[in-house]
Protein backbone atom coordinates (compact mmCIF):
# COMPACT_ATOMS: atom_id res chain seq x y z
CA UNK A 1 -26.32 55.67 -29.86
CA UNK A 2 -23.61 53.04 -28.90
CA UNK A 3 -22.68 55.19 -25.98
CA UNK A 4 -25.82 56.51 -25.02
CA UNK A 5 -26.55 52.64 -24.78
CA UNK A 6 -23.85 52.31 -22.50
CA UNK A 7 -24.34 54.94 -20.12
CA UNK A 8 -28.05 54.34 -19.93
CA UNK A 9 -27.48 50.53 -18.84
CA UNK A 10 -24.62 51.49 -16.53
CA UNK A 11 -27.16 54.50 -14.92
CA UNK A 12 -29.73 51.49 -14.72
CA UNK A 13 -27.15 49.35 -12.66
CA UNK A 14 -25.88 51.76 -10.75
CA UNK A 15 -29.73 52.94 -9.86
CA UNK A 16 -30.34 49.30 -8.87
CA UNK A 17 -27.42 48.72 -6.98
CA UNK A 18 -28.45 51.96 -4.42
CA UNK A 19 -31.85 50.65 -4.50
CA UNK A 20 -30.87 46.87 -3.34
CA UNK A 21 -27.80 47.24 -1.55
CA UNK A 22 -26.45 44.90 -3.69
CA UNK A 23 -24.05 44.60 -6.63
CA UNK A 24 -25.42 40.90 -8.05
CA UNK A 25 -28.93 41.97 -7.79
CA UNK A 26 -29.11 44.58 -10.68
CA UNK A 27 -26.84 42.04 -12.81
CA UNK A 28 -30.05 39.50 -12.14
CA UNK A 29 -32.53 41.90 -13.04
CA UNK A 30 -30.56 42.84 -16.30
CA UNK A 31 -29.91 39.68 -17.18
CA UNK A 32 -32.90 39.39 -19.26
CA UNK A 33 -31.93 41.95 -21.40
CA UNK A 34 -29.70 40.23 -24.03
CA UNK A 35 -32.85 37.46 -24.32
CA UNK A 36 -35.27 40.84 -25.56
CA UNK A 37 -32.65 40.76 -28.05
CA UNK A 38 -33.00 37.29 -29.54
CA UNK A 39 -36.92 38.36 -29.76
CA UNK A 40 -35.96 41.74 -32.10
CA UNK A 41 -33.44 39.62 -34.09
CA UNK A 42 -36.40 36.85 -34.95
CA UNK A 43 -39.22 39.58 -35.18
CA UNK A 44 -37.26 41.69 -37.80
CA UNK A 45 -36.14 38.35 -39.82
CA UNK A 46 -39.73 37.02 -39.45
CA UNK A 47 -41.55 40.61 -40.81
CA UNK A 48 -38.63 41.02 -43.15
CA UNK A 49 -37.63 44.94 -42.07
CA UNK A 50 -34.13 45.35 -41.51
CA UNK A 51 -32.62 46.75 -38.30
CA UNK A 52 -32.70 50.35 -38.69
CA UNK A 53 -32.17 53.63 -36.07
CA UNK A 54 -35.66 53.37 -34.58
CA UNK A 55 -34.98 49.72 -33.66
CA UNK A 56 -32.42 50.87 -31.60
CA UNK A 57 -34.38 53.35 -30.43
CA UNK A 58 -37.36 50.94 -29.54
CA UNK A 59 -34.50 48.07 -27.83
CA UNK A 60 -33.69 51.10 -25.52
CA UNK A 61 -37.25 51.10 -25.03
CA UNK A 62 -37.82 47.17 -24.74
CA UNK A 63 -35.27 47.04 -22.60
CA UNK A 64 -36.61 49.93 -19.68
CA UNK A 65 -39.79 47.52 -19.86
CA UNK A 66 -37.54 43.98 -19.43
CA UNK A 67 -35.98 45.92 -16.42
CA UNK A 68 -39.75 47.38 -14.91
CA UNK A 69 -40.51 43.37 -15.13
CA UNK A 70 -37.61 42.11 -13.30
CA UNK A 71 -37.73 44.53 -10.66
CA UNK A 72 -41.45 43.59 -10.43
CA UNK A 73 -40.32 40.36 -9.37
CA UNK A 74 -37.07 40.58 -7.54
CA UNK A 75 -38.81 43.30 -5.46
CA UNK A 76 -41.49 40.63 -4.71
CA UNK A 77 -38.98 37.82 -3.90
CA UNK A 78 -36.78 40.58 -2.02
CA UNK A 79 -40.25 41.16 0.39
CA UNK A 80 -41.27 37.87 0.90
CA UNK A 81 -37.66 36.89 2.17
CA UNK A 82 -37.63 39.56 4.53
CA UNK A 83 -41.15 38.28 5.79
CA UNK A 84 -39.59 35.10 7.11
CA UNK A 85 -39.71 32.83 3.98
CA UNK A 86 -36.50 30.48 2.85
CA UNK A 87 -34.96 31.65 -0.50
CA UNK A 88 -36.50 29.18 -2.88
CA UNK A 89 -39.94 29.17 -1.73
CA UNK A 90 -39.69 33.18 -1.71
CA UNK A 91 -38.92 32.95 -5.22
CA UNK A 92 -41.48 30.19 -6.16
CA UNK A 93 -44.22 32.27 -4.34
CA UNK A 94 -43.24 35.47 -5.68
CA UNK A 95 -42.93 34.09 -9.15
CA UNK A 96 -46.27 32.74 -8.91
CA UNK A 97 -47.12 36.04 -6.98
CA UNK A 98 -46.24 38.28 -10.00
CA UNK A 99 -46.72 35.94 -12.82
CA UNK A 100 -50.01 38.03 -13.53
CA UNK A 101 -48.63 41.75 -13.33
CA UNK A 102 -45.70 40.42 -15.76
CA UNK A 103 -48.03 38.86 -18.03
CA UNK A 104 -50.46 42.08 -18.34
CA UNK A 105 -47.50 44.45 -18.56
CA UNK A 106 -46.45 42.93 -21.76
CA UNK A 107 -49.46 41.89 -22.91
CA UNK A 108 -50.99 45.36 -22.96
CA UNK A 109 -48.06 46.59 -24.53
CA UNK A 110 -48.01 44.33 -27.36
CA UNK A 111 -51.61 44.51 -28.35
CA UNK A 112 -50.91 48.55 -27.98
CA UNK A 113 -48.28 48.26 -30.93
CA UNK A 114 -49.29 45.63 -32.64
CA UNK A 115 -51.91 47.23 -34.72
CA UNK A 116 -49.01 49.69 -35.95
CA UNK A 117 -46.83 47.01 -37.10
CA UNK A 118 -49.44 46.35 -39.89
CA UNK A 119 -50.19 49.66 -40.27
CA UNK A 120 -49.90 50.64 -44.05
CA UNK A 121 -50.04 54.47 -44.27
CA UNK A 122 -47.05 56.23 -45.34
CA UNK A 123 -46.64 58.24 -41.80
CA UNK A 124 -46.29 54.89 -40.25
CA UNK A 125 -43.61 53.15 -42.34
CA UNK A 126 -40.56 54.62 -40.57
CA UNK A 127 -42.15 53.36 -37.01
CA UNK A 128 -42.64 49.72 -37.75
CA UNK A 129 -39.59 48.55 -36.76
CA UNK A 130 -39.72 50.30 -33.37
CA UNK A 131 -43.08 48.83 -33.32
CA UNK A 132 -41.31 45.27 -34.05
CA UNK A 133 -38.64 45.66 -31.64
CA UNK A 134 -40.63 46.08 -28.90
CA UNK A 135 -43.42 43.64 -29.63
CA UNK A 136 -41.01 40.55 -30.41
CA UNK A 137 -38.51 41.47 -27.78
CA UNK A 138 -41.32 41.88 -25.23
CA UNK A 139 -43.03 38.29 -26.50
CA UNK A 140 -39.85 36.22 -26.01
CA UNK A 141 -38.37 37.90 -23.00
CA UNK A 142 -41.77 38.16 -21.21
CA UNK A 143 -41.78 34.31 -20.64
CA UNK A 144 -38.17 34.58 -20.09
CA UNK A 145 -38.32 36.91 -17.24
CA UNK A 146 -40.49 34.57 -14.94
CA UNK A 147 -37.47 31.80 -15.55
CA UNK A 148 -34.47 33.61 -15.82
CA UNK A 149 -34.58 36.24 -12.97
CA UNK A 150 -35.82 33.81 -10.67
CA UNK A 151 -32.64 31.43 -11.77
CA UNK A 152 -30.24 34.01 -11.54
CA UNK A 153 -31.65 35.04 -7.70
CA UNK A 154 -30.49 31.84 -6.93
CA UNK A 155 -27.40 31.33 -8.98
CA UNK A 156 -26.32 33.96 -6.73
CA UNK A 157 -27.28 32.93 -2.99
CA UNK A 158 -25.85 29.66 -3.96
CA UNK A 159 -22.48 31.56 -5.08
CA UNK A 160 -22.17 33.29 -2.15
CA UNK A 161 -22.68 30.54 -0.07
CA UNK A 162 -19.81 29.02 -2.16
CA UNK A 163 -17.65 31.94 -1.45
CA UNK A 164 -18.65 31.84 1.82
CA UNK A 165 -17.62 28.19 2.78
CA UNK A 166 -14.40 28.66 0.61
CA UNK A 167 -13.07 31.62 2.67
CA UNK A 168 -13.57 29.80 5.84
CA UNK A 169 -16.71 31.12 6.98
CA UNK A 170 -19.44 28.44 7.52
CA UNK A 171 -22.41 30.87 6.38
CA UNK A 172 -24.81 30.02 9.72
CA UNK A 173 -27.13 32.20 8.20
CA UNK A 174 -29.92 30.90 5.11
CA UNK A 175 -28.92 32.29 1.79
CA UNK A 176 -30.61 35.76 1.38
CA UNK A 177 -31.28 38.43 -1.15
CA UNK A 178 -28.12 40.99 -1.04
């Protein structure tokens, strides 16, 4: 699992780099990922089920679903910039832009698996903690992904403006999406 885990997320950034023509873009849209974690951690504490197989299962799962959101959004910021727009009001706007699509993504999700984390037939025992994984993970990262992503975008124009002034290079051009 631990290296199925590993090459999965290093398929996913390797995917996103192609796709972006850029290597700091797929680390912002991953960078949610670790936060879906903080959401299984207090969701399996909270229902009292211990961690087993299928939560690692469904944090594979949660996480595909993090990434869907983020690239969502950093697709959005990504067209807006190439529109015209400065950086920071191409993320504000797209934010605000995809706040909705986010929202209902999750949303549906957890109200589709919530009804089997309280389910009490014997069929359905060994799914529950899937079913928690991906409900708490999705809750907390959900709101995360609208702060986060965006943050990161930025974290990284603004380092690459850094780099850019501290090689020599006075960067004539705005900060983009690369």
């Amino acid at each position: 699992m631990q290296i199925g885990a590993i090459v999965g997320l290093a398929l996913i950034y390797i995917i996103l780099a192609w796709v972006f023509g850029s290597y700091w873009l797929p680390l912002a849209v991953m960078s949610i990922i670790p936060f879906g974690m903080i959401g299984v951690s207090f969701g399996h504490y909270i229902m009292n089920y211990d961690l087993t197989f299928l939560s690692m299962v469904g944090m594979l799962g949660l996480s595909g679903i993090l990434v869907n959101d983020s690239i969502v959004l950093i697709s959005t910021i990504h067209r807006r910039q190439q529109s015209g727009m400065a950086l920071l009001d191409a993320i504000e706007q797209g934010t605000v832009e995809r706040l909705r699509a986010v929202l209902l993504t999750s949303l549906t999700t957890i109200g589709g698996l919530t009804p089997l984390m309280f389910e009490t037939s014997t069929q359905a025992q060994f799914l529950i903690p899937m079913a928690i994984t991906i409900v708490f993970g999705l809750a907390i990262a959900t709101l995360l992904v609208l702060v986060i992503v965006p943050s990161m975008v930025a974290i990284g124009a603004d380092v690459r403006t850094l780099a850019a002034r501290i090689g020599g290079r006075d960067d004539p051009e705005p900060a983009r999406l690369r």
